[in-house]
C-alpha atoms as a PDB file:
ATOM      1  CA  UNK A   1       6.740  21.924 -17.621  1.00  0.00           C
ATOM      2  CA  UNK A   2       3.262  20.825 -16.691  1.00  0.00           C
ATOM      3  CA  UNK A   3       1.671  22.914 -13.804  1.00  0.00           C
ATOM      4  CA  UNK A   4       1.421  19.646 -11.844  1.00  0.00           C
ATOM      5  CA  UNK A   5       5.181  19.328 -11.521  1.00  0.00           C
ATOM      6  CA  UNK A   6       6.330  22.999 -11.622  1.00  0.00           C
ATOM      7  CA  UNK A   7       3.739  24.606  -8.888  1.00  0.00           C
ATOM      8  CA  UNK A   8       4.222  24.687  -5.211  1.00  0.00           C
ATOM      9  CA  UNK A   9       1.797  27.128  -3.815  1.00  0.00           C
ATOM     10  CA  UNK A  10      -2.029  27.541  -4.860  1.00  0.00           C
ATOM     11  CA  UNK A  11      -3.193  28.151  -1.136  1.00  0.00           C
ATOM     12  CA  UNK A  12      -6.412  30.325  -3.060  1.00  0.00           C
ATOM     13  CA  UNK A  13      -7.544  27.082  -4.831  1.00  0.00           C
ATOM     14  CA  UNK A  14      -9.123  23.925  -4.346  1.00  0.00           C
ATOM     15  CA  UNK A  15      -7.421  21.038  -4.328  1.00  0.00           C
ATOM     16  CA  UNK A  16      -9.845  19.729  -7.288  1.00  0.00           C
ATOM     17  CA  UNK A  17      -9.851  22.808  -9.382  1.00  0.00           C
ATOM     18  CA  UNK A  18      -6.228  23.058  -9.556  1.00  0.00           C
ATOM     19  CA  UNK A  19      -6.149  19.005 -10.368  1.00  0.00           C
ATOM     20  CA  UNK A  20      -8.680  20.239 -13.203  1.00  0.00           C
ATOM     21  CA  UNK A  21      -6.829  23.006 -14.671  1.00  0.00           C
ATOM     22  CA  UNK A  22      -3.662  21.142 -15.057  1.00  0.00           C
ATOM     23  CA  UNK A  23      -4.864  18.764 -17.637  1.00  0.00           C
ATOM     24  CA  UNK A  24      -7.665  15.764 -18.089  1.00  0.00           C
ATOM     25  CA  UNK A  25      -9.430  13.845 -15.363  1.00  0.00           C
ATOM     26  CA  UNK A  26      -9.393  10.538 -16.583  1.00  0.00           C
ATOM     27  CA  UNK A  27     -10.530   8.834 -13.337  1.00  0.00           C
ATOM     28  CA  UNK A  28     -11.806  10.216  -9.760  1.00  0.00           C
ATOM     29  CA  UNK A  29     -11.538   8.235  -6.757  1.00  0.00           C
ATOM     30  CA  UNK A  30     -13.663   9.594  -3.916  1.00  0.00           C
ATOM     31  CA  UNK A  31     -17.099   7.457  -3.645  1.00  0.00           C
ATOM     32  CA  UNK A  32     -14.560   4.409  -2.811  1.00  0.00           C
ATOM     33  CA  UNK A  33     -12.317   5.836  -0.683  1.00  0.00           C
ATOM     34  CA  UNK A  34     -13.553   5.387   3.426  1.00  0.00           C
ATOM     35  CA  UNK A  35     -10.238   7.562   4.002  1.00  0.00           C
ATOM     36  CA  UNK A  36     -12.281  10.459   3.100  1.00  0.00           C
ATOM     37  CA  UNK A  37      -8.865  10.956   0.421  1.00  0.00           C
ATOM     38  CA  UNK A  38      -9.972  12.198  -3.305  1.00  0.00           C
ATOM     39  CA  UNK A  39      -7.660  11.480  -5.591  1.00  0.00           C
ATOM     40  CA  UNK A  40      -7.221  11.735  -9.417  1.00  0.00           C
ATOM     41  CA  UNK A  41      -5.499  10.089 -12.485  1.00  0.00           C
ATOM     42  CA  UNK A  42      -4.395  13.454 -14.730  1.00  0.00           C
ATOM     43  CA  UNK A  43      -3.605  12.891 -18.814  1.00  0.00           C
ATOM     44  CA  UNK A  44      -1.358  16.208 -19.066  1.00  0.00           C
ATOM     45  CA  UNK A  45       1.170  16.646 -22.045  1.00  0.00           C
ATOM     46  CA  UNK A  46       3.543  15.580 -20.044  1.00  0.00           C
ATOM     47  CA  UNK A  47       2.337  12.050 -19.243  1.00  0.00           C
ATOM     48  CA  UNK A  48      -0.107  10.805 -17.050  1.00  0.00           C
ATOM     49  CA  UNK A  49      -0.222  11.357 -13.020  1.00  0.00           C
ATOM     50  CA  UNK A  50      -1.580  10.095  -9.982  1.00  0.00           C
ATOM     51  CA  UNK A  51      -2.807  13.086  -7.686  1.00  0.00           C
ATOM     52  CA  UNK A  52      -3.643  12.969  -3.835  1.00  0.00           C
ATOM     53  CA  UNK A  53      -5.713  15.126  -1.699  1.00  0.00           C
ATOM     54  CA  UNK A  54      -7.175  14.875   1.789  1.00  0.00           C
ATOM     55  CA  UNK A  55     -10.430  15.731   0.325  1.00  0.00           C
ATOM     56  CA  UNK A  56     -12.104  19.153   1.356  1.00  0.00           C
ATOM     57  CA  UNK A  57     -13.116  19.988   4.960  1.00  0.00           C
ATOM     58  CA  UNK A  58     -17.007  19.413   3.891  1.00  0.00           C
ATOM     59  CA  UNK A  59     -19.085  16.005   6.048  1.00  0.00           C
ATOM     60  CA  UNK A  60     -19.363  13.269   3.783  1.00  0.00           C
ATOM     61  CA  UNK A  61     -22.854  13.398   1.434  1.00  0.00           C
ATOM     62  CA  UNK A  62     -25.087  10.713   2.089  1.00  0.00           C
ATOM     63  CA  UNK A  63     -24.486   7.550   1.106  1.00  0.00           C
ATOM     64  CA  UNK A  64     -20.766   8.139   1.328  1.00  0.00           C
ATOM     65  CA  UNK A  65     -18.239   6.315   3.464  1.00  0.00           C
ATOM     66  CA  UNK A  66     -17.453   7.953   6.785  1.00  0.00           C
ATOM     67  CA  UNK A  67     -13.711   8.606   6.333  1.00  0.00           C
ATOM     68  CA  UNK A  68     -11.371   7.228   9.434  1.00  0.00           C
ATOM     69  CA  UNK A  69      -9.839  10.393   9.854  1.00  0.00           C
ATOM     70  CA  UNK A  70     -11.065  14.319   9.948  1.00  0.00           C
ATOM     71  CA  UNK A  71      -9.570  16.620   7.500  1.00  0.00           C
ATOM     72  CA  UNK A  72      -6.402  17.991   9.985  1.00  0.00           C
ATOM     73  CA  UNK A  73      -5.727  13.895  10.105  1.00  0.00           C
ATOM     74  CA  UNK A  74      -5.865  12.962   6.389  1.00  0.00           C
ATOM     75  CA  UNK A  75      -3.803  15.933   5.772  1.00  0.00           C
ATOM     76  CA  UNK A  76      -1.242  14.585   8.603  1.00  0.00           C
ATOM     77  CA  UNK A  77      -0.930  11.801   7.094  1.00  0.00           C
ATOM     78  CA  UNK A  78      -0.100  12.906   3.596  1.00  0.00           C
ATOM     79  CA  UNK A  79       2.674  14.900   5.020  1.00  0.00           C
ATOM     80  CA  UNK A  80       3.507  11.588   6.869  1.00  0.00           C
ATOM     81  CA  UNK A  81       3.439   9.837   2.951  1.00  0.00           C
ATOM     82  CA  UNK A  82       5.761  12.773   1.609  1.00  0.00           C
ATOM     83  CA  UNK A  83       8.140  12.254   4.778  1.00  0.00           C
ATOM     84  CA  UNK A  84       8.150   8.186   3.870  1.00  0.00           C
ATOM     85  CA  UNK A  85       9.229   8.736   0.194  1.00  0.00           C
ATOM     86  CA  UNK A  86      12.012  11.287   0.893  1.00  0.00           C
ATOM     87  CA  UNK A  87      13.954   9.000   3.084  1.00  0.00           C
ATOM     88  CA  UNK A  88      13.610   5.548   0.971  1.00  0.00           C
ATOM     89  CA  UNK A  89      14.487   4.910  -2.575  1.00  0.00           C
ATOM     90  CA  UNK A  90      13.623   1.919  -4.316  1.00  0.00           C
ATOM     91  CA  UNK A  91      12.353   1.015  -7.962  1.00  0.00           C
ATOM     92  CA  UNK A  92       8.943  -0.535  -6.491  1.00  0.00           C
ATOM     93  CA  UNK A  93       7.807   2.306  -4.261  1.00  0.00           C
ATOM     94  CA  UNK A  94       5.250   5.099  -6.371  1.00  0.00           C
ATOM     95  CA  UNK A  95       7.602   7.569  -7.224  1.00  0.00           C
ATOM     96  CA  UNK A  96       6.202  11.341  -5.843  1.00  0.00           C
ATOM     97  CA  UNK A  97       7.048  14.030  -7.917  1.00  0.00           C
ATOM     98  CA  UNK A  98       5.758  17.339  -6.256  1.00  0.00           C
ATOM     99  CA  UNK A  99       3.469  18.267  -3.465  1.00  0.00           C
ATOM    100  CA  UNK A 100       1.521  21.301  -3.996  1.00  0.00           C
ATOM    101  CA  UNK A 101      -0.150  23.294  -1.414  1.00  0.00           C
ATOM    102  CA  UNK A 102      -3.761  23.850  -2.008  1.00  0.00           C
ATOM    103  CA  UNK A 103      -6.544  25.855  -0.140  1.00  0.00           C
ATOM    104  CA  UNK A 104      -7.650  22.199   0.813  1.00  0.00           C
ATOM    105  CA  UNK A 105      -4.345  21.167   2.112  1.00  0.00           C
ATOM    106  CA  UNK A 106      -1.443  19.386   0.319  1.00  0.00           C
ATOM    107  CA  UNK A 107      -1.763  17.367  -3.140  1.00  0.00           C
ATOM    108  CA  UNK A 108       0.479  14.486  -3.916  1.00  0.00           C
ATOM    109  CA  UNK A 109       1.508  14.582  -7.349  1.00  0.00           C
ATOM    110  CA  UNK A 110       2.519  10.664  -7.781  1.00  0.00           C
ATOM    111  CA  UNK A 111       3.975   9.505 -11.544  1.00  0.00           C
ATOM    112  CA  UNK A 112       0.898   7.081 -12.969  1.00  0.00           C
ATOM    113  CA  UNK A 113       2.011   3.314 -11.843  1.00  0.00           C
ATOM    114  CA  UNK A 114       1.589   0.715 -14.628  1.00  0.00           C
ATOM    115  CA  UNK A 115      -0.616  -1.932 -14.185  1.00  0.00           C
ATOM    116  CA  UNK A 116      -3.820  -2.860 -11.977  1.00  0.00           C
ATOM    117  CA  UNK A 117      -4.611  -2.420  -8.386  1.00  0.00           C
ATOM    118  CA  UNK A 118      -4.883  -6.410  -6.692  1.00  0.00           C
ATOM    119  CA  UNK A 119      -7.413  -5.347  -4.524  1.00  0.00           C
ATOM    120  CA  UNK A 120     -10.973  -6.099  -5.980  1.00  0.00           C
ATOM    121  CA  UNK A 121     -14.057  -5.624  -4.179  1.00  0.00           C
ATOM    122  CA  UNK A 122     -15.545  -8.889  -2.578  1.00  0.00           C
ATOM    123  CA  UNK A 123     -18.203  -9.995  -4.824  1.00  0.00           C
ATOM    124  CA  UNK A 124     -15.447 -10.185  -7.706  1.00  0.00           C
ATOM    125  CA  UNK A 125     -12.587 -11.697  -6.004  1.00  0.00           C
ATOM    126  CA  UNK A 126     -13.716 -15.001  -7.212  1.00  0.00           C
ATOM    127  CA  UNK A 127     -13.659 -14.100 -10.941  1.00  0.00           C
ATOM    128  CA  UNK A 128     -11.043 -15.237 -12.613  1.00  0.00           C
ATOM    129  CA  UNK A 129     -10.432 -11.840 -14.698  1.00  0.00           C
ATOM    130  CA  UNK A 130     -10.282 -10.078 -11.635  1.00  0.00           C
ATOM    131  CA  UNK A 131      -6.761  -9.152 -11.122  1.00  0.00           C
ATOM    132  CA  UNK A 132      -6.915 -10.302  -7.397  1.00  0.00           C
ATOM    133  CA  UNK A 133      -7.483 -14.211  -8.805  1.00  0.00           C
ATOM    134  CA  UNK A 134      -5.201 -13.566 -11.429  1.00  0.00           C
ATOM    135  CA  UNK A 135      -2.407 -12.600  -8.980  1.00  0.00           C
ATOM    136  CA  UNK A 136      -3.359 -15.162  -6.698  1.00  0.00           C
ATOM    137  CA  UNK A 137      -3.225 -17.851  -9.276  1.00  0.00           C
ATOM    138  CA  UNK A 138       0.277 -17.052 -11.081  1.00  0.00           C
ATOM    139  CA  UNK A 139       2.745 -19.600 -11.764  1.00  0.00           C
ATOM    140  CA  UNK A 140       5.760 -20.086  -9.235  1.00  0.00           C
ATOM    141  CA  UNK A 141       8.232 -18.412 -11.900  1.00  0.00           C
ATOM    142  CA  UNK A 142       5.991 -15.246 -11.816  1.00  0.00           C
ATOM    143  CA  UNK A 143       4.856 -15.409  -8.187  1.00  0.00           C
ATOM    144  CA  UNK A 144       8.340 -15.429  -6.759  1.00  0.00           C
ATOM    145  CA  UNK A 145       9.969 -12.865  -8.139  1.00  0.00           C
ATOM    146  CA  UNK A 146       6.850 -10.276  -7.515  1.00  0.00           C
ATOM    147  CA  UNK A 147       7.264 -11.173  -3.790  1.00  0.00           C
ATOM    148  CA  UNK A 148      10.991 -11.309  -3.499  1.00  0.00           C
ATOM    149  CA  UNK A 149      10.196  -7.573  -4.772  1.00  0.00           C
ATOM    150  CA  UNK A 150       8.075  -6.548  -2.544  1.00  0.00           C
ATOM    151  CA  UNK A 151      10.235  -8.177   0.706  1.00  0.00           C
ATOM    152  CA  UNK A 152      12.934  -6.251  -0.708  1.00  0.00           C
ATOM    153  CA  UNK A 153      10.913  -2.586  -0.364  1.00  0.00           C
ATOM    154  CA  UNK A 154      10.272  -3.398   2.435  1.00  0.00           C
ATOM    155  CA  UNK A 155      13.953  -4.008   3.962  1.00  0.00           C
ATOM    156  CA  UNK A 156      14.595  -0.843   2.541  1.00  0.00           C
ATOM    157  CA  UNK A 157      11.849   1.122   4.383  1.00  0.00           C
ATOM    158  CA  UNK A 158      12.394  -0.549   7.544  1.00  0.00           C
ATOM    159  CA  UNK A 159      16.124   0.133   7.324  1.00  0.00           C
ATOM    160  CA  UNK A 160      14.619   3.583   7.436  1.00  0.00           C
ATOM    161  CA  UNK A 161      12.736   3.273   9.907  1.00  0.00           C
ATOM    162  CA  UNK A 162       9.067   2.773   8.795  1.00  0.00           C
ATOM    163  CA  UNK A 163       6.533  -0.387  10.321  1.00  0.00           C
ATOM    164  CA  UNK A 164       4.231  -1.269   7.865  1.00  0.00           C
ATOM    165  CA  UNK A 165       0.246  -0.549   8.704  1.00  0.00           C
ATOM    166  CA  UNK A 166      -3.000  -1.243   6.512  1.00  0.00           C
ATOM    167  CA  UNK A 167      -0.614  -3.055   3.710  1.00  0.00           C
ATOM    168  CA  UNK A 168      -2.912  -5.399   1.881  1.00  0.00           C
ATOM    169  CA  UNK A 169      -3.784  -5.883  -1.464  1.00  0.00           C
ATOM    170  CA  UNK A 170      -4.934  -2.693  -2.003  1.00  0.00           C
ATOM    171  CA  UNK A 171      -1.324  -1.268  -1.775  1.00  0.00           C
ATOM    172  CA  UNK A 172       0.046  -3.512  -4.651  1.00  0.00           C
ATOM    173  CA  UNK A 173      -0.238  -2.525  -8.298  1.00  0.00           C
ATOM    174  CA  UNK A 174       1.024  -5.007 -10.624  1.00  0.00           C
ATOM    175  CA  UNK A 175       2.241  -4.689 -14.735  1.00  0.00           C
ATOM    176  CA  UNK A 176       1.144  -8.110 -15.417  1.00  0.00           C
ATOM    177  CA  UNK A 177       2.651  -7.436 -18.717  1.00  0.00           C
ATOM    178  CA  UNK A 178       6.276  -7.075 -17.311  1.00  0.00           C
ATOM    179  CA  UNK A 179       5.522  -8.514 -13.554  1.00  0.00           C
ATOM    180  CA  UNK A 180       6.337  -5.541 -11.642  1.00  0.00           C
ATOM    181  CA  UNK A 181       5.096  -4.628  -8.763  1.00  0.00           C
ATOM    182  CA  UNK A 182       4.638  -0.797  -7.219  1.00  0.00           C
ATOM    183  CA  UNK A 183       3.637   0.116  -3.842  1.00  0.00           C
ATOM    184  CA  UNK A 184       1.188   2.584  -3.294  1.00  0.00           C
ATOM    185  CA  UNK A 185      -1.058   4.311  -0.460  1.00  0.00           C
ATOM    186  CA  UNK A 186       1.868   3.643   2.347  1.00  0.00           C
ATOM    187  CA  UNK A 187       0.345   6.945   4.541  1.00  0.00           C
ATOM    188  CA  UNK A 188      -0.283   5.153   7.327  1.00  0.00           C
ATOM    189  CA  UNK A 189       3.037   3.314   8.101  1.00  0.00           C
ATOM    190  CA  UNK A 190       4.819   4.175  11.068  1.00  0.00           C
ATOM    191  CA  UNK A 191       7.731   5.331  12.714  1.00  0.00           C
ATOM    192  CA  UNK A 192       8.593   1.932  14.927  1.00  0.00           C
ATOM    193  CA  UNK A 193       8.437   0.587  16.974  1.00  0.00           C
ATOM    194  CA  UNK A 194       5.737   2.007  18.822  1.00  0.00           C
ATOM    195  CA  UNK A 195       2.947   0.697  20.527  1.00  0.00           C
ATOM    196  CA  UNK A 196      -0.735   0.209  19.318  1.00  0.00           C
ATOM    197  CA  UNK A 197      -2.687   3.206  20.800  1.00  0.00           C
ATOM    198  CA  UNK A 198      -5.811   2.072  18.629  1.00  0.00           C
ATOM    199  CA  UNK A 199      -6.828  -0.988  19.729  1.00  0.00           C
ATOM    200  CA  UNK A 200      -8.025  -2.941  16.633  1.00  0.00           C
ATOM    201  CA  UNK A 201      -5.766  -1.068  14.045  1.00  0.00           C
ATOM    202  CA  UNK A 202      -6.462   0.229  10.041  1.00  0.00           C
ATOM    203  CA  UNK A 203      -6.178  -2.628   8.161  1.00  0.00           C
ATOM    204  CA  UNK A 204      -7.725  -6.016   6.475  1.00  0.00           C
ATOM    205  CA  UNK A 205      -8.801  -8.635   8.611  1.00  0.00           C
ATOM    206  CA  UNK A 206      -6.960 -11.185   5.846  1.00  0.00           C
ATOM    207  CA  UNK A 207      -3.784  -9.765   6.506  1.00  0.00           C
ATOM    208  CA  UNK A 208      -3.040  -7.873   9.817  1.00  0.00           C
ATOM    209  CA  UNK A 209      -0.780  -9.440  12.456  1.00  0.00           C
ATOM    210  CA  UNK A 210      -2.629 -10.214  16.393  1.00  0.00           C
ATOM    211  CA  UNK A 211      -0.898  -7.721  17.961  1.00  0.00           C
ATOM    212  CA  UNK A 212      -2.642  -4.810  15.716  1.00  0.00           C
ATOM    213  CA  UNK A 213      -6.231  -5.923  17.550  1.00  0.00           C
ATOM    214  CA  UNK A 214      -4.494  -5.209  21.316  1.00  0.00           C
ATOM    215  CA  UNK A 215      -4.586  -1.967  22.677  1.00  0.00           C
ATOM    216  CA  UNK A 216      -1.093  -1.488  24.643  1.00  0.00           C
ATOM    217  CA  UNK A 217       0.889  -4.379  22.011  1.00  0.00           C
ATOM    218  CA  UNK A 218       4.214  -3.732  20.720  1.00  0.00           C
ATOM    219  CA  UNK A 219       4.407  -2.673  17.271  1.00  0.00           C
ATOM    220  CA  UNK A 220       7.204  -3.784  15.288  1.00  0.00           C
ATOM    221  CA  UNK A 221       9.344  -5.389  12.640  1.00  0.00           C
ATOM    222  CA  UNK A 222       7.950  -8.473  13.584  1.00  0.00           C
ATOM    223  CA  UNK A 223       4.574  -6.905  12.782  1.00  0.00           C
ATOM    224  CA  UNK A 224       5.783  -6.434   9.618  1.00  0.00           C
ATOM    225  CA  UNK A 225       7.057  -9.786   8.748  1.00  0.00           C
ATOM    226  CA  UNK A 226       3.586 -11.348   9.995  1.00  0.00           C
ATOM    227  CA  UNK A 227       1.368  -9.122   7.022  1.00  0.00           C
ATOM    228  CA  UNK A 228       4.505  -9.808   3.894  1.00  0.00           C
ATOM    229  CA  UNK A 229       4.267 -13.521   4.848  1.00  0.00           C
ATOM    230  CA  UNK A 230       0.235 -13.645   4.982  1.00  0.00           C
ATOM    231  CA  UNK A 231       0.444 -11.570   1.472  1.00  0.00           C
ATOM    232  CA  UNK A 232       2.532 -13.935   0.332  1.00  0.00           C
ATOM    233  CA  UNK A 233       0.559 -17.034   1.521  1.00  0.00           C
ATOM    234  CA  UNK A 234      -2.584 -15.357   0.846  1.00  0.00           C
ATOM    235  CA  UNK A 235      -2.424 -14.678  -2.677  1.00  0.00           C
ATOM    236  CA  UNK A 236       0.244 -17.662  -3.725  1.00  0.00           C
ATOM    237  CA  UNK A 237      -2.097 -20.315  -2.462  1.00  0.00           C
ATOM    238  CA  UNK A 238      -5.203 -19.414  -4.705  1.00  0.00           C
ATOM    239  CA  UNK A 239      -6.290 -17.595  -1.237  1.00  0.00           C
ATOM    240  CA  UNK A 240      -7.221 -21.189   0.277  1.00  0.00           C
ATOM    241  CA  UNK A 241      -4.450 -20.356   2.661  1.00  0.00           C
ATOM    242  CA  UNK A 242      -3.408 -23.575   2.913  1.00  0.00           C
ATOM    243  CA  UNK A 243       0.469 -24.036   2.761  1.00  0.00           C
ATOM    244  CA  UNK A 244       0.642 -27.216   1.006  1.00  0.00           C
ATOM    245  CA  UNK A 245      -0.593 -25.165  -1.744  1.00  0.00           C
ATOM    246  CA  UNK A 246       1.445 -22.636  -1.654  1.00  0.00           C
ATOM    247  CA  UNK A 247       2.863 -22.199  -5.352  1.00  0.00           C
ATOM    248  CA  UNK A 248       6.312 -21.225  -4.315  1.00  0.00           C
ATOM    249  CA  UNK A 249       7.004 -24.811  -2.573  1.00  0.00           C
ATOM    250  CA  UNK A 250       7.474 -26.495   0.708  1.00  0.00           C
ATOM    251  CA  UNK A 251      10.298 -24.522   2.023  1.00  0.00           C
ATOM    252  CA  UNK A 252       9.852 -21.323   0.652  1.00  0.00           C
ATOM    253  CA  UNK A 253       5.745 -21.941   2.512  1.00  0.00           C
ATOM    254  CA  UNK A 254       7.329 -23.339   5.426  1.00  0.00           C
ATOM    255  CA  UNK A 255       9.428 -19.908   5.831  1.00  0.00           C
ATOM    256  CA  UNK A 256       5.621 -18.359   5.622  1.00  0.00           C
ATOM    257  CA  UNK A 257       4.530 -20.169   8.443  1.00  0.00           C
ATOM    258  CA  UNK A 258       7.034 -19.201  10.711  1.00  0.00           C
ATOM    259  CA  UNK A 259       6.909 -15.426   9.540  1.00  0.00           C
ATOM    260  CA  UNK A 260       2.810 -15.497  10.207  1.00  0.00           C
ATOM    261  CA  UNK A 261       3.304 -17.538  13.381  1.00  0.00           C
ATOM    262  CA  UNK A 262       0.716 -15.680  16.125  1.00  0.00           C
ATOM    263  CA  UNK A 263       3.372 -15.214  18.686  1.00  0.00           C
ATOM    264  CA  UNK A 264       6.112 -12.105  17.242  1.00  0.00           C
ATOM    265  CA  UNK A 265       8.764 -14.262  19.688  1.00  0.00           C
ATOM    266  CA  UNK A 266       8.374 -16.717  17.177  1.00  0.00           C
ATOM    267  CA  UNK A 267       8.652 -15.100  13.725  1.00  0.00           C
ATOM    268  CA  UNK A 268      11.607 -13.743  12.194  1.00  0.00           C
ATOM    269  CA  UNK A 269      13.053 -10.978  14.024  1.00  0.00           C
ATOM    270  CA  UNK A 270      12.977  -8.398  11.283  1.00  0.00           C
ATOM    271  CA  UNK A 271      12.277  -7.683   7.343  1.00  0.00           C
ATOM    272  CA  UNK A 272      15.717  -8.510   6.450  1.00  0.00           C
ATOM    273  CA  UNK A 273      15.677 -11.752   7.823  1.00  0.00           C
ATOM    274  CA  UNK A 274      12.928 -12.727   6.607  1.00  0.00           C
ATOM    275  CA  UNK A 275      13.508 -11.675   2.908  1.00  0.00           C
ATOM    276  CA  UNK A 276      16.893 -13.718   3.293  1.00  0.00           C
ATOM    277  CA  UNK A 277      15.168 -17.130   4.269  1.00  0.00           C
ATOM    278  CA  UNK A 278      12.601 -16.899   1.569  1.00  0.00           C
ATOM    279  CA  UNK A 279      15.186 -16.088  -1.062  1.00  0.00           C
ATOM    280  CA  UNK A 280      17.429 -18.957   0.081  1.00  0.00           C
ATOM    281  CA  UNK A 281      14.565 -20.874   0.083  1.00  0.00           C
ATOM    282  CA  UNK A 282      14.518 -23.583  -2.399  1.00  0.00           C
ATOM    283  CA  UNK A 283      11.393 -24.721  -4.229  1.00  0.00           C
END
């Protein structure tokens, strides 16, 4: 068995030079990633993987991003990502194989998700090759099903438990080939409810709920429900955000609207419910 699945310990080696020696790098993400996270796509012989560090204890070099947390915190919350996918099971969250204890912390050892990563940097979001226009522009019979999908992981992890925080677009691979959907980079999520301790929380501006900007706000479900139905109205209305556009129809938009309402009193009260309406929503 590949060393990326069989070992547990290497506390005398760097997280990147036991990455290395377990097959090829085919791709390094660290430039990109404001976490201060590296992480790696590995070719082995045994397939391909996705592997997650907390980077090394080092300052960022210049011209890097400053990372939100410092190391002891990225590594908390990679222990908080292996503690999400032990207690939820479902086909559209990334499916972690091993963790492996490294000199630099903990790696994630994630099987490789098929498909491309929605979020695209600004300047390209308008392209129509990017894949966050060609989510955002997929036909009703397409569009639906994808977020039905994703509603449904997420009455599953808040069944267990877990409040959704920075989900955005960057979160959601999609096999446009096949139309699924897998969840990735859920670290940050949340035991709930709890209450916002931040002030202005991790997140994107396009997608995160009022009460994630108020130091002292309640944290909950309903926060939940308000970022799936601005995902959902985001990137099924050709992100005009406009709800007569929305490519799912009136009542399935108008279900939306109430989830993404400003006051939580007003949304639906939880995940579940919420996933309910839009299913029984017809076109």
């Amino acid at each position: 068995m590949n060393r990326l699945l069989s070992v547990t310990e290497a506390q005398d080696v760097a997280a990147a030079e036991f990455v290395a020696s377990c097959g090829t790098i085919v791709t390094t993400f660290d430039r990109t990633q404001d976490s201060g996270n590296v992480s790696w796509i590995v070719a082995t012989d045994a397939g391909d993987y996705f592997a997650k560090s907390a980077g090394t204890t080092a300052p960022p070099a210049p011209g890097r991003p400053v990372p939100y947390f410092d190391h002891a915190g990225r590594v908390r919350l990679l222990r908080n990502a292996v503690e999400l996918a032990a207690s939820c099971d479902h086909r559209s969250l990334a499916r972690l194989r091993n963790v492996v204890e490294t000199r630099d912390g903990p790696v994630l050892v994630y099987d490789r998700a098929p498909g491309e990563l929605i979020a695209t940097p600004r300047e390209r979001r308008a392209d129509p090759a990017s894949p966050y226009r060609r989510f955002a522009t997929l036909p009703a019979e397409r569009h639906v099903p994808i977020i039905l999908e994703l509603f449904d992981a997420h009455v599953v992890l808040a069944a267990a438990g877990w409040i959704a925080c920075d989900l955005y677009d960057g979160c959601l691979i999609v096999d446009f080939s096949a139309d699924r959907l897998t969840l990735v980079d859920l670290d940050t999520y949340g035991r709930g409810p709890f209450v916002n301790e931040m002030g202005r929380m991790f997140g994107s501006d396009r997608y995160m709920a009022p009460e994630e900007y108020v130091l002292g706000a309640t944290i909950d479900q309903r926060t939940t429900v308000f970022t799936l139905g601005r995902l959902a109205l985001h990137l099924g209305t050709a992100t005009t955000d406009d709800p007569t556009m929305y490519v799912g129809g009136s009542n399935r938009a108008a279900v939306l609207v109430r989830a993404t309402s400003q006051d939580p009193a007003d949304r639906y009260p939880d995940v579940a419910t919420l996933s309910a309406a839009y299913a029984a929503a017809a076109s």
